[in-house]
Protein backbone atom coordinates (compact mmCIF):
# COMPACT_ATOMS: atom_id res chain seq x y z
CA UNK A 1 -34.58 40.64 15.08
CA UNK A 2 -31.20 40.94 16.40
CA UNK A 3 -28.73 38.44 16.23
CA UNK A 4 -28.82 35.37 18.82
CA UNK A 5 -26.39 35.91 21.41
CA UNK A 6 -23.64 33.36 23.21
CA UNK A 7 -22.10 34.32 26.52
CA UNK A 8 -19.39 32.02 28.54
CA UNK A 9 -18.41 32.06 32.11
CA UNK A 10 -16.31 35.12 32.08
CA UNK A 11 -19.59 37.12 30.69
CA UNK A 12 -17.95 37.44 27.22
CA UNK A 13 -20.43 37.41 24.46
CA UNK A 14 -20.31 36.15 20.75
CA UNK A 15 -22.51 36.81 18.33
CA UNK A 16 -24.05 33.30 16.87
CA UNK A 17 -24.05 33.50 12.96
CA UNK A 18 -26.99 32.41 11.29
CA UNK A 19 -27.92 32.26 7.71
CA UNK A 20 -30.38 33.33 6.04
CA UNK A 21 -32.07 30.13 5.23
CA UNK A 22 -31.86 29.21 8.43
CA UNK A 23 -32.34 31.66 10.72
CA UNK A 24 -36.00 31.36 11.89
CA UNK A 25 -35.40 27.54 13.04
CA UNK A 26 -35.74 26.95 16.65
CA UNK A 27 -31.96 26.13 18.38
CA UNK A 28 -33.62 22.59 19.48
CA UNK A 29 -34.30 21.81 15.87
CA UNK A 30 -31.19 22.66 14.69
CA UNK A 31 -29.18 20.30 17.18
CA UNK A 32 -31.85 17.50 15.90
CA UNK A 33 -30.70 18.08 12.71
CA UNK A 34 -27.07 18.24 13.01
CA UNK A 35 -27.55 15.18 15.09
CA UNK A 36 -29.38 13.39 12.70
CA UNK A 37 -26.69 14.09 10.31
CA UNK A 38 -23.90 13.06 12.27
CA UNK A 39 -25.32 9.66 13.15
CA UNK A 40 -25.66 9.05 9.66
CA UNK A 41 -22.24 10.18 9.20
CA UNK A 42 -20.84 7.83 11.82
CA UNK A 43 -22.55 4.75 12.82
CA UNK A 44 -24.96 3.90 9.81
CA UNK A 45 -22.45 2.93 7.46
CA UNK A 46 -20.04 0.76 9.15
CA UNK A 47 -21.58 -2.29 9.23
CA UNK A 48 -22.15 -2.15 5.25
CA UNK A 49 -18.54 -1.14 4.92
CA UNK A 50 -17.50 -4.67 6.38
CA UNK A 51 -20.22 -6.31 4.21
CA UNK A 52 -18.44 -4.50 0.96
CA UNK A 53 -15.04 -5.24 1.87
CA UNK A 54 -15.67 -9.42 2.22
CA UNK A 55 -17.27 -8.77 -0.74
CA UNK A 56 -14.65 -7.64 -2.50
CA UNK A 57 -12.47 -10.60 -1.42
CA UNK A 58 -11.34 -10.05 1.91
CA UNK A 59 -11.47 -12.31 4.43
CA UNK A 60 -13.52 -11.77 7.80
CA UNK A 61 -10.69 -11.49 10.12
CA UNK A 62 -9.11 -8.53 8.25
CA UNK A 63 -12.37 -6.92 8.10
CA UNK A 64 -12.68 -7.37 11.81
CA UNK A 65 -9.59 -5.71 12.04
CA UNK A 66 -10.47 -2.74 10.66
CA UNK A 67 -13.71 -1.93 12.23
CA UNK A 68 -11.97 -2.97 15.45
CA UNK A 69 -9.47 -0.60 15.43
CA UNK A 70 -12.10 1.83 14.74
CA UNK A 71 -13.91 0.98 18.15
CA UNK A 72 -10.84 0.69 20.15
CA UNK A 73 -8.74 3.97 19.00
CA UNK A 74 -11.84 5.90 19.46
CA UNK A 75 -12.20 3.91 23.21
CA UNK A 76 -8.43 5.25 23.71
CA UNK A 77 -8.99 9.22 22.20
CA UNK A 78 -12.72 9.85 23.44
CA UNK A 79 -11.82 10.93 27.09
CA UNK A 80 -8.70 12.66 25.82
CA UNK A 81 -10.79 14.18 23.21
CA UNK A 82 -13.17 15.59 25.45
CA UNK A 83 -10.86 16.83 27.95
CA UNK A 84 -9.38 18.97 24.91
CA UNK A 85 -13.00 20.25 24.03
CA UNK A 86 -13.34 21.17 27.69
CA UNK A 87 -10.00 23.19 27.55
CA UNK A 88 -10.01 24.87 23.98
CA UNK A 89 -10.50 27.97 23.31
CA UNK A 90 -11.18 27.72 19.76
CA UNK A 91 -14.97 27.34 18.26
CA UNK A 92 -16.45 24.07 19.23
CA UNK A 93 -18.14 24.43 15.88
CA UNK A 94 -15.18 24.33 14.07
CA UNK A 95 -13.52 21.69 16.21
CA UNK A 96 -17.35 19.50 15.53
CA UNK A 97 -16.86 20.64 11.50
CA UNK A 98 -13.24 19.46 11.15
CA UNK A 99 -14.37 16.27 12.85
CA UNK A 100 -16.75 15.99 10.62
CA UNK A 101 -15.40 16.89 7.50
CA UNK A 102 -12.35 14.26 8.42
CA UNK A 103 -14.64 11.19 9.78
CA UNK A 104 -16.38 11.22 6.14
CA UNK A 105 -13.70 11.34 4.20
CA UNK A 106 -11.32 8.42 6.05
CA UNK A 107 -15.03 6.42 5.86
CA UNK A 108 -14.73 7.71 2.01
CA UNK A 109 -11.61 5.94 1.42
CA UNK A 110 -13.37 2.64 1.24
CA UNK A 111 -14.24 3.95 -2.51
CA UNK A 112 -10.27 3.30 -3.40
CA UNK A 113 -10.24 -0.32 -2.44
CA UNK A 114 -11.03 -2.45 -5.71
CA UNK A 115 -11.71 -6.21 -5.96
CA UNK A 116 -8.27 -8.44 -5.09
CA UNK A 117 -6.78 -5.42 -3.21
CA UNK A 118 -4.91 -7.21 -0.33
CA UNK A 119 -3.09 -4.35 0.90
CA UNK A 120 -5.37 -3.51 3.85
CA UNK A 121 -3.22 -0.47 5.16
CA UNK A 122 -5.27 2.10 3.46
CA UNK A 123 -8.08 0.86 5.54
CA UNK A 124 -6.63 0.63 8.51
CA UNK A 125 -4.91 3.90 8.80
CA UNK A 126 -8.32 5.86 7.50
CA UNK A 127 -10.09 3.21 10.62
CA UNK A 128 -7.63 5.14 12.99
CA UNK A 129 -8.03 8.34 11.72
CA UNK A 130 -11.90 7.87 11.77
CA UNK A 131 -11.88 6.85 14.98
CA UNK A 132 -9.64 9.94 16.25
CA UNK A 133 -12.04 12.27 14.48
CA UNK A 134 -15.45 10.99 15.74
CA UNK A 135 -14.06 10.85 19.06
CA UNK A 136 -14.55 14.60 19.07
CA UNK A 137 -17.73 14.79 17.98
CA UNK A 138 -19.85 13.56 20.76
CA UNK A 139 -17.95 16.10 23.37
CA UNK A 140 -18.34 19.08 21.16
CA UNK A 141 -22.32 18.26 20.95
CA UNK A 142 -22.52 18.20 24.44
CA UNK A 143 -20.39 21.21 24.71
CA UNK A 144 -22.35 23.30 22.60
CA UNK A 145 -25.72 22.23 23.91
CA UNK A 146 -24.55 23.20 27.11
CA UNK A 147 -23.32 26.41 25.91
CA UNK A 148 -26.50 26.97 23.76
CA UNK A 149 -29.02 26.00 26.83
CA UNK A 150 -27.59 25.71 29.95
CA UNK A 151 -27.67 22.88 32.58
CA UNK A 152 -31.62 23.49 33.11
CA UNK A 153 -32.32 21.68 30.01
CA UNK A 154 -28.84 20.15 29.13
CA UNK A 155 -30.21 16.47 29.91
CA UNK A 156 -33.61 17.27 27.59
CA UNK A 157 -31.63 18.64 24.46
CA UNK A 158 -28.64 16.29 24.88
CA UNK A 159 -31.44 13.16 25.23
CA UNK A 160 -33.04 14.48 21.87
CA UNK A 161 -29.77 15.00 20.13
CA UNK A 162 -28.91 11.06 21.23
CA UNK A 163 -32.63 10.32 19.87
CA UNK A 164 -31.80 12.03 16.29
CA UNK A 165 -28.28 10.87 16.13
CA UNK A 166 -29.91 7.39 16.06
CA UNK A 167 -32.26 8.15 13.72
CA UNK A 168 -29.87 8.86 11.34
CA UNK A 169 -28.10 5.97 12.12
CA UNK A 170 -31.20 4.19 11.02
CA UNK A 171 -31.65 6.12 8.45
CA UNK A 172 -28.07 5.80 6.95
CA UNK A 173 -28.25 2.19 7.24
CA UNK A 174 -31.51 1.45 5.17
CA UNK A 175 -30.04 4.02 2.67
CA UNK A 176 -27.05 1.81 1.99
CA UNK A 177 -28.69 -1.54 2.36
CA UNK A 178 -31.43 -0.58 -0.10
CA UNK A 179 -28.97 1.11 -2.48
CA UNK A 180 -26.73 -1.72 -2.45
CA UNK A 181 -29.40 -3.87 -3.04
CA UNK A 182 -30.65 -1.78 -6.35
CA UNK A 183 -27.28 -1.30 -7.33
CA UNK A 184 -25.46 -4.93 -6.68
């Protein structure tokens, strides 16, 4: 079977690399997947994050703080983000990987804060730099759905991908509630 094929605008093609694990899953199900990952990546956690930090000993408003700036520098980057998806001519993949890769480790910092830390810069700046990074993951989904099937059934895919992503989300969330509750 030969190798699945991608071809932009200009008619230039790229071969798709699949492994070998992998490579008899259906395109849709892959997206679910990633998209189920990603939500648990980004939304599932953050409420449990706050939850840990007042817990630790910090008051609400500072823990308002840093999911708020969160929210608002990711309100700020998104449109810039996607405008620079829309323009690049590196791999979306890559540019969704790094986004990844950095959105769990700033939400990974949170393991460095220790009962009667009051120095809430650590947070803060890994809040910014969260929000920066999963401001580029929503545009390179949609990117690369459109790339992978076309405008026909861009609004089906991107719908399930949405679906998925809140899945995880769900998913994430009872995964750190119940673990926190076993564990605390």
């Amino acid at each position: 079977m030969p190798f699945p094929v991608n071809e932009d605008k200009d008619g230039n093609t790229q071969r798709i690399a699949t492994m070998g694990l992998f490579k008899d899953i259906s395109p849709k199900f892959a997206f679910a997947l990633v998209s189920f990952f990603l939500g648990e990546l980004g939304d599932g956690l953050n409420i449990f994050q706050g939850i840990y930090l007042v817990a630790l000993g910090w008051n609400e408003g500072s823990v308002g703080i840093a999911l708020s700036m969160m929210g608002f520098t990711a309100l700020i980057v998104q449109t810039f983000a996607g405008d620079v998806i829309d323009k690049t001519h590196f791999d979306r993949r890559a540019f969704l990987s790094l986004a990844a890769v950095a959105t769990a480790f700033s939400a990974s910092a949170i393991l460095f804060v220790h009962e009667g830390n009051n120095d809430h810069i650590l947070i803060y700046a890994t809040k910014v730099v969260e929000g920066i990074a999963s401001s580029f993951i929503a545009p390179c989904v949609a990117a690369l759905t459109l790339a992978s099937f076309g405008p026909d059934v861009f609004d089906e895919v991107m719908a399930s991908n949405i679906f998925w992503g809140h899945v995880g989300s769900v998913v994430s969330a009872v995964l750190a509630g119940g673990g926190g509750f076993l564990l605390y």
